[in-house]
N, C-alpha and C. Protein backbone atom coordinates (compact mmCIF):
# COMPACT_ATOMS: atom_id res chain seq x y z
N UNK A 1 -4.22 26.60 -16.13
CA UNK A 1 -4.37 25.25 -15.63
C UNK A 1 -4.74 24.34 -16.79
N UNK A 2 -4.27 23.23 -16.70
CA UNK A 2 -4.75 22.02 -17.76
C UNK A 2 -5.95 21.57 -17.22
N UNK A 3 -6.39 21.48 -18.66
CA UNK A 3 -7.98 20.75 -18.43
C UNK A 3 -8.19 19.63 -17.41
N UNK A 4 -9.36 19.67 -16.91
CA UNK A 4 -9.31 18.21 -16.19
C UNK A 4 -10.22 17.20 -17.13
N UNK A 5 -9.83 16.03 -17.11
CA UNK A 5 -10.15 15.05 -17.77
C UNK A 5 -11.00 14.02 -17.44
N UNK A 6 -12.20 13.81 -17.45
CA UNK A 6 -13.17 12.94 -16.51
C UNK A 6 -13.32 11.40 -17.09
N UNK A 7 -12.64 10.30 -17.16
CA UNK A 7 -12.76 9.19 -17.69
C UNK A 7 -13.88 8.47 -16.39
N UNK A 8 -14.92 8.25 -16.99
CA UNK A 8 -16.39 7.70 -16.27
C UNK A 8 -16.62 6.50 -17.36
N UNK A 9 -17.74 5.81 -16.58
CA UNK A 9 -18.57 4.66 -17.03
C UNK A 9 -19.87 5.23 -16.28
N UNK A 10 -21.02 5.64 -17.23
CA UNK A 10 -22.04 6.24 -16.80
C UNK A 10 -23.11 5.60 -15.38
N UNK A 11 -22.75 3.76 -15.38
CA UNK A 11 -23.53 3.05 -14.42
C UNK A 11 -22.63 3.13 -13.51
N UNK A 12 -21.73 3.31 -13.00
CA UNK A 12 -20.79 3.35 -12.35
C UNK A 12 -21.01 4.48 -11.19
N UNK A 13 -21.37 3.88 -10.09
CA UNK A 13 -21.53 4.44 -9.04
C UNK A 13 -20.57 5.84 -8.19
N UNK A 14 -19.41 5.35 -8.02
CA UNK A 14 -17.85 5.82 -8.08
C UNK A 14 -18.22 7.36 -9.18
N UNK A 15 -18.33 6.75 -10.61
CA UNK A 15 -18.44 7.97 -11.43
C UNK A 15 -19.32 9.01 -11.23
N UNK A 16 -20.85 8.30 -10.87
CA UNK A 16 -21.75 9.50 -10.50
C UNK A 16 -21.64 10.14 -9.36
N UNK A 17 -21.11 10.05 -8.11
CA UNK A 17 -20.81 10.52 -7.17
C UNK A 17 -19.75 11.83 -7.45
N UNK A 18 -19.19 11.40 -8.34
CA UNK A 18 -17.37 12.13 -8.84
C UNK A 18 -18.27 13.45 -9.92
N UNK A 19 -19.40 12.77 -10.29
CA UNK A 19 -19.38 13.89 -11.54
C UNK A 19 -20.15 15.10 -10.68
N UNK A 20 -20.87 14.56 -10.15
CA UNK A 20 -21.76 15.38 -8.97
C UNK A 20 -21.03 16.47 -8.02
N UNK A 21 -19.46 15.99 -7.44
CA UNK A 21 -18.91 16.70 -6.76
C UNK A 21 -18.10 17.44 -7.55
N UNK A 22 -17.63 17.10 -8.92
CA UNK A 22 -17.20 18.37 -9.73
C UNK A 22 -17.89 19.53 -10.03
N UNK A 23 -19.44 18.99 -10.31
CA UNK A 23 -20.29 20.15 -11.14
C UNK A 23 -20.50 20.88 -9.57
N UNK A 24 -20.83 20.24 -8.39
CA UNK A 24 -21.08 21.09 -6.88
C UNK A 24 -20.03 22.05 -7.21
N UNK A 25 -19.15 21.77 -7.38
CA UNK A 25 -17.58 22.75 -7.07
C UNK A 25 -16.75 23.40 -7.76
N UNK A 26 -17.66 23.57 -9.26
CA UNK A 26 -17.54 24.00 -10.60
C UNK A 26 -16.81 23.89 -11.21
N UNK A 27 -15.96 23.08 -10.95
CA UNK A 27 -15.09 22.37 -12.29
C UNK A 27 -15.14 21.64 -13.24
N UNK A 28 -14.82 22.36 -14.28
CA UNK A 28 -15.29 22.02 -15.73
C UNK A 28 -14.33 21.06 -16.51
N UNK A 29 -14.77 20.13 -16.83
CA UNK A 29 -13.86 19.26 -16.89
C UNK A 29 -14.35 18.59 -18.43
N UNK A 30 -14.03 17.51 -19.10
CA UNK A 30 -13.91 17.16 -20.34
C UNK A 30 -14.51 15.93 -20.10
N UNK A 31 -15.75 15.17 -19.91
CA UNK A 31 -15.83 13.85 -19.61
C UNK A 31 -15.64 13.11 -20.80
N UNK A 32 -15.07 11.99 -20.67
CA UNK A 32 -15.11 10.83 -21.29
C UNK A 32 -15.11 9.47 -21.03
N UNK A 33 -16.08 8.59 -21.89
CA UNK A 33 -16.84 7.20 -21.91
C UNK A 33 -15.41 6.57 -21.92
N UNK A 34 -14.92 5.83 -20.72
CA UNK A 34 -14.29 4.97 -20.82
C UNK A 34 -13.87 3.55 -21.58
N UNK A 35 -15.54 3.16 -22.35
CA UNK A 35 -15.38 2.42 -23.24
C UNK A 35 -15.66 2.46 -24.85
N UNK A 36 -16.47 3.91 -24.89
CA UNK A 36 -16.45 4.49 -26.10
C UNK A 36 -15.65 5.16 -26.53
N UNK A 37 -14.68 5.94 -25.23
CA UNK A 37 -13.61 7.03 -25.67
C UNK A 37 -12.53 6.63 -25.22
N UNK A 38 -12.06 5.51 -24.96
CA UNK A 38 -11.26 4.80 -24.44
C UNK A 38 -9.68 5.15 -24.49
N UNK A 39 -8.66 5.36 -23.61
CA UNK A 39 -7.16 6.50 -23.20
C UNK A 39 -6.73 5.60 -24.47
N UNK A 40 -5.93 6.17 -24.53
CA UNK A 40 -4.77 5.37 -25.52
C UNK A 40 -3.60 4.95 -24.83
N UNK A 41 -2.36 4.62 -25.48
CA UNK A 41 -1.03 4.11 -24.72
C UNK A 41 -0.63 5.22 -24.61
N UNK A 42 -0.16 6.43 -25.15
CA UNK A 42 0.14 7.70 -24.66
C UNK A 42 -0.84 8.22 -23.45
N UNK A 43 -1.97 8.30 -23.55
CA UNK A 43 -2.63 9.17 -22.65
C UNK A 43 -1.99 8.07 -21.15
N UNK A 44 -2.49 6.64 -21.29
CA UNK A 44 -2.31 5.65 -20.03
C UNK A 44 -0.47 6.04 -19.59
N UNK A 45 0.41 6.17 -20.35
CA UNK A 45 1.87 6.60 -19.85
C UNK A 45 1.53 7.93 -19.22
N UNK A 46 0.82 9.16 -19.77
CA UNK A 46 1.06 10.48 -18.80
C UNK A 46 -0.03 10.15 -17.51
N UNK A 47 -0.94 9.15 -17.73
CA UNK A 47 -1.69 9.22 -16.00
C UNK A 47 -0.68 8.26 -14.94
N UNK A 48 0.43 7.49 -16.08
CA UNK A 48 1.17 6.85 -15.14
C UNK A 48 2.05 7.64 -14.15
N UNK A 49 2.64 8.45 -15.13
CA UNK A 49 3.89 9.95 -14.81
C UNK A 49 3.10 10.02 -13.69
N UNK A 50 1.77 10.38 -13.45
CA UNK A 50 1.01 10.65 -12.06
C UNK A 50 0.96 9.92 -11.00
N UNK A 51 0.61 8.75 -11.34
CA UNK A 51 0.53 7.36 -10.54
C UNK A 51 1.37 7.62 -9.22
N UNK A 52 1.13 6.82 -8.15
CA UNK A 52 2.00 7.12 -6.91
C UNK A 52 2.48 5.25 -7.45
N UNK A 53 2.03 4.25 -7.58
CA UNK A 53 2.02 3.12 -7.33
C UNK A 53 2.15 2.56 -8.81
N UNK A 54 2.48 3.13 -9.93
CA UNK A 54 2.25 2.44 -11.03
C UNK A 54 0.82 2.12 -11.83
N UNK A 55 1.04 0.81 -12.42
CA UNK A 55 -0.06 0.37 -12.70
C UNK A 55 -1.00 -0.08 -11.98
N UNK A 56 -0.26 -0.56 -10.63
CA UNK A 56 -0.92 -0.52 -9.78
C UNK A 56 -2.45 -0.27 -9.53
N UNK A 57 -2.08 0.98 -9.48
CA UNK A 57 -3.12 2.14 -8.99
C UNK A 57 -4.18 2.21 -10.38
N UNK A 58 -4.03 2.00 -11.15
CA UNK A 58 -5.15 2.05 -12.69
C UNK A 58 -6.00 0.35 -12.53
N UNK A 59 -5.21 -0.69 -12.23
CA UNK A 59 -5.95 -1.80 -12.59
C UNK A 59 -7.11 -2.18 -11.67
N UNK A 60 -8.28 -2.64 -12.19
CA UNK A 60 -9.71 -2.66 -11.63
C UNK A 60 -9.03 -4.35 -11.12
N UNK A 61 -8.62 -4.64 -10.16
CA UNK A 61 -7.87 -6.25 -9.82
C UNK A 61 -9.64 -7.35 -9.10
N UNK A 62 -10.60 -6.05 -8.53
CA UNK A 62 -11.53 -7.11 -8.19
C UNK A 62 -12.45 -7.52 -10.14
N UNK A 63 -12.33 -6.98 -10.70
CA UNK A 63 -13.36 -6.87 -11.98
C UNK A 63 -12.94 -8.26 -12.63
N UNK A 64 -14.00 -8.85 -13.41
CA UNK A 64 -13.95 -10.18 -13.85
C UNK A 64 -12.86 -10.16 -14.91
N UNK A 65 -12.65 -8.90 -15.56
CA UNK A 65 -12.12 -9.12 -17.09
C UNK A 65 -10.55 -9.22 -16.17
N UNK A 66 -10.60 -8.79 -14.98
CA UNK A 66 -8.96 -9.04 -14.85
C UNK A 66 -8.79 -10.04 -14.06
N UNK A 67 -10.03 -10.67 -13.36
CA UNK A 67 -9.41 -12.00 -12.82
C UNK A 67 -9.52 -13.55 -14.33
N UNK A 68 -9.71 -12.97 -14.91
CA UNK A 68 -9.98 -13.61 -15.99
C UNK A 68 -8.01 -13.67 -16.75
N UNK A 69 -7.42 -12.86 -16.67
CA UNK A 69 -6.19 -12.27 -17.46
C UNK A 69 -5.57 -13.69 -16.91
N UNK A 70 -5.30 -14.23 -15.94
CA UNK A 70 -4.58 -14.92 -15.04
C UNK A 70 -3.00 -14.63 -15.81
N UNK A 71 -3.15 -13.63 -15.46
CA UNK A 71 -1.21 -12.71 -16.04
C UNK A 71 -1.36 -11.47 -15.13
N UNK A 72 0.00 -11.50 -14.20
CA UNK A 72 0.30 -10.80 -13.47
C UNK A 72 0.76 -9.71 -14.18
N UNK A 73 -0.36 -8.37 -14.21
CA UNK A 73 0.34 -6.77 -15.29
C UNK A 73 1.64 -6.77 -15.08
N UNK A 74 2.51 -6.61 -13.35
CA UNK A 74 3.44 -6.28 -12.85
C UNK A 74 5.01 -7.26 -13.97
N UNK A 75 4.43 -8.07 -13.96
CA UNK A 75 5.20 -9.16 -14.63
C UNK A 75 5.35 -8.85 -16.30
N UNK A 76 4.81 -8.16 -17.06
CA UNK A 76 5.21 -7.81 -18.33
C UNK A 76 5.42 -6.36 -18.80
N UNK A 77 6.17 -6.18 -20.01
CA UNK A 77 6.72 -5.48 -19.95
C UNK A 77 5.70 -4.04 -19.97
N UNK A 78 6.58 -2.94 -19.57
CA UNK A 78 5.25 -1.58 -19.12
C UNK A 78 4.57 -1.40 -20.55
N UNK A 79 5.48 -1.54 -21.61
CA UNK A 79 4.36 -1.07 -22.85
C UNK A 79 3.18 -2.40 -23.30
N UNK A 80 3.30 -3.30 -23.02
CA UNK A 80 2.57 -4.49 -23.20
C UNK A 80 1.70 -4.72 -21.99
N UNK A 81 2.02 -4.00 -20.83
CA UNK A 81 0.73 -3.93 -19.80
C UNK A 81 -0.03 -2.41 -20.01
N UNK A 82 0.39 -1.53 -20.67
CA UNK A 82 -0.12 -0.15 -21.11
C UNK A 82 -1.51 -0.53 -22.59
N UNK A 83 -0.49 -1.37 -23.35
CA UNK A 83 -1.50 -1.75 -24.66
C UNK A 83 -2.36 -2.62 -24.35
N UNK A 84 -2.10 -3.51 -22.90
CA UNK A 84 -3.74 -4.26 -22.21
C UNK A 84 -4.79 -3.39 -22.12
N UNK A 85 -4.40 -2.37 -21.46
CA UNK A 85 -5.22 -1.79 -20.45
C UNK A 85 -5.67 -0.69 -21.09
N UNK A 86 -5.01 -0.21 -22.70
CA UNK A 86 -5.86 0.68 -23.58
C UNK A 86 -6.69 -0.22 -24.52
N UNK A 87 -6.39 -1.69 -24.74
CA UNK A 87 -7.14 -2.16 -25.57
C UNK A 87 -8.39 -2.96 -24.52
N UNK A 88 -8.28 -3.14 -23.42
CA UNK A 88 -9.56 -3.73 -22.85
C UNK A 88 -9.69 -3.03 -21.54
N UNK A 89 -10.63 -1.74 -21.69
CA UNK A 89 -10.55 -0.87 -20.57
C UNK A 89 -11.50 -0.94 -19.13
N UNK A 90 -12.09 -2.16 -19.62
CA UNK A 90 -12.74 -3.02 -18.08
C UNK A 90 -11.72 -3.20 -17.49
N UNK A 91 -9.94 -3.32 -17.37
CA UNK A 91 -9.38 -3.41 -16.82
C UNK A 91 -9.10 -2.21 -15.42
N UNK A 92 -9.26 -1.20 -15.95
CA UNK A 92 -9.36 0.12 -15.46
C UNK A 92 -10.05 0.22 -14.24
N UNK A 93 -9.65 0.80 -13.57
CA UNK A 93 -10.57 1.23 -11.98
C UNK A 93 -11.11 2.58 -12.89
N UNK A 94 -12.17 3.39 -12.09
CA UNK A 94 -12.79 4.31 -12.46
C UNK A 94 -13.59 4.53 -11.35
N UNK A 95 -13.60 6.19 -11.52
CA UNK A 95 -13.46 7.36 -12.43
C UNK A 95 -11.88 7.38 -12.46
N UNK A 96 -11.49 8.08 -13.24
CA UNK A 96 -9.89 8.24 -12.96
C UNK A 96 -10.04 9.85 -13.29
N UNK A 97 -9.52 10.44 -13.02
CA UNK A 97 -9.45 12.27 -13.13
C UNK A 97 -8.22 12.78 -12.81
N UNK A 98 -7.97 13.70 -14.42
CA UNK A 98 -6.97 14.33 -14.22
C UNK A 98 -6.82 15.55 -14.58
N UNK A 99 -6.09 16.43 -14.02
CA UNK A 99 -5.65 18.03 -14.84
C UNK A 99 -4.63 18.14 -14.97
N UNK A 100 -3.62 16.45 -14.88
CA UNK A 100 -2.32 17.26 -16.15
C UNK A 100 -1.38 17.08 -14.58
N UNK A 101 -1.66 16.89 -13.75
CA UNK A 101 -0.55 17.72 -12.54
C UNK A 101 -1.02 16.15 -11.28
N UNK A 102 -2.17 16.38 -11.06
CA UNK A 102 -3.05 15.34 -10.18
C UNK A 102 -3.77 14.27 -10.53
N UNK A 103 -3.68 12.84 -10.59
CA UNK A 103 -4.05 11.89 -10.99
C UNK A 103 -5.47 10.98 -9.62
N UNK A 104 -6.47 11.14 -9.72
CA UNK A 104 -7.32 10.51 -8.81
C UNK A 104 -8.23 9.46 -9.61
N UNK A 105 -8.07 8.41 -8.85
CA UNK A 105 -8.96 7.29 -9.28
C UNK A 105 -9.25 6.91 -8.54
N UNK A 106 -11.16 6.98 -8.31
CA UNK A 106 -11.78 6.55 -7.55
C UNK A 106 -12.20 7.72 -7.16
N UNK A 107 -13.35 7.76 -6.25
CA UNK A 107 -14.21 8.76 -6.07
C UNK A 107 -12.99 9.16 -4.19
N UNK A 108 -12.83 9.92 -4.39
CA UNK A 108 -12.02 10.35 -2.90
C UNK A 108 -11.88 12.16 -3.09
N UNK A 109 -12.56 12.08 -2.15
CA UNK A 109 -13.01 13.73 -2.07
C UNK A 109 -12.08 14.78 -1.49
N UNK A 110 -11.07 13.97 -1.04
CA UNK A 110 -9.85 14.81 -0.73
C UNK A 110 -8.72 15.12 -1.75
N UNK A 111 -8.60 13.97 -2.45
CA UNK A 111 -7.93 14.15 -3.58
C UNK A 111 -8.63 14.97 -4.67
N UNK A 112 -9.66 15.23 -4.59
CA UNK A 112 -10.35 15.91 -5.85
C UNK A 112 -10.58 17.49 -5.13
N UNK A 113 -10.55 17.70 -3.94
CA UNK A 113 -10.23 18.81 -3.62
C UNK A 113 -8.81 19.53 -4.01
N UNK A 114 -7.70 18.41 -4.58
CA UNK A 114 -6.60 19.08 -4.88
C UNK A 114 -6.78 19.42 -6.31
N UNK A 115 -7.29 18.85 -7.04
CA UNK A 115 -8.11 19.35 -8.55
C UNK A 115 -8.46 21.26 -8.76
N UNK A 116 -9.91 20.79 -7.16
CA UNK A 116 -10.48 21.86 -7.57
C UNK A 116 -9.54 23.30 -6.88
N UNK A 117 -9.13 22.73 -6.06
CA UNK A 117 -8.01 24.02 -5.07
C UNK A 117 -6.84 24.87 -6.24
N UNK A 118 -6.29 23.63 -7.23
CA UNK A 118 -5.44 24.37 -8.23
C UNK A 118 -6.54 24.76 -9.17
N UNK A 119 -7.86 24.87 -9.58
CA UNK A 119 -8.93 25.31 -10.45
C UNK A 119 -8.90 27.30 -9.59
N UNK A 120 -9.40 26.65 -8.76
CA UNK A 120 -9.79 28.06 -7.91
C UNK A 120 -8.27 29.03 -7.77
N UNK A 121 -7.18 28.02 -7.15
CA UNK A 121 -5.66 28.79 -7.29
C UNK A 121 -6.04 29.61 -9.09
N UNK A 122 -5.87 28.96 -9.88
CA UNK A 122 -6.22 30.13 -11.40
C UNK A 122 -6.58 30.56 -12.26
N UNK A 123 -8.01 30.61 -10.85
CA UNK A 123 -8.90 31.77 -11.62
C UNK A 123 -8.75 33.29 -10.45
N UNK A 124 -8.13 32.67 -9.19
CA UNK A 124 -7.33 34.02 -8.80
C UNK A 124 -6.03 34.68 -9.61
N UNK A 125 -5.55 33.74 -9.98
CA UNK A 125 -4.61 34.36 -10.66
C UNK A 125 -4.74 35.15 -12.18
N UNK A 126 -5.79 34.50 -12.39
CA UNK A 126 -6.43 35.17 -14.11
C UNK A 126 -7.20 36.51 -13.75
N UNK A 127 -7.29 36.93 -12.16
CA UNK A 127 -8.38 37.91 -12.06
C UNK A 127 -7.30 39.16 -11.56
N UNK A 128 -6.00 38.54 -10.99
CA UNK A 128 -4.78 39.66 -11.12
C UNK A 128 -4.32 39.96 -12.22
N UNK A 129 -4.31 39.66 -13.08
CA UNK A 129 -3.63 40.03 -14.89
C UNK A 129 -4.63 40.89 -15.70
């Protein structure tokens, strides 16, 4: 299984709830400071590959720094709304979590059950080999 990837903001309510139900459910995951360790334009294209909705689904639309943009993301081009949103990552909803396969942003405990379900799927499978 690919690592899972924990992009948090430590005051961030959403995040502490998320980090809490990983460590409950033992998945070990890679956290990183959303504004210290901030995705790049590659990493933001493979959580897109995930995305059900696009950018959609990544942009924080109630947060000041994006009612501030008064530029519709949808409206420019994907690599110039990708290099927004790696260069000013208040744009970002959060937590966002991934293992490569499943993309969840936002604390939703059903979706992060599909995380931990392919975690647990292989480490059964590492215990048949």
């Amino acid at each position: 299984m690919a690592k899972v990837i924990f992009y948090t903001y430590p005051s961030c309510t959403s995040c502490r709830k998320t980090k809490v139900w990983l460590t409950d459910h033992e998945v070990n995951y890679e956290e990183r400071h959303l504004f210290r360790n901030r995705p790049n334009a590659n990493e933001l294209m493979e959580l897109l590959k995930l995305s059900k909705s696009g950018v959609e689904e990544l942009v924080a639309k109630r947060s000041d720094t994006y009612k501030r943009l008064k530029v519709n993301l949808n409206d420019l081009p994907l690599s110039q709304a990708i290099q927004l949103l790696s260069d000013d990552p208040k744009l970002l909803k959060r937590p966002i979590i991934t293992d490569g396969k499943h993309l969840v942003v936002g604390y939703h405990k059903e979706d992060l059950r599909r995380i931990a379900s392919e975690k647990d799927k292989h480490k059964q499978e590492s215990k048949l080999v």
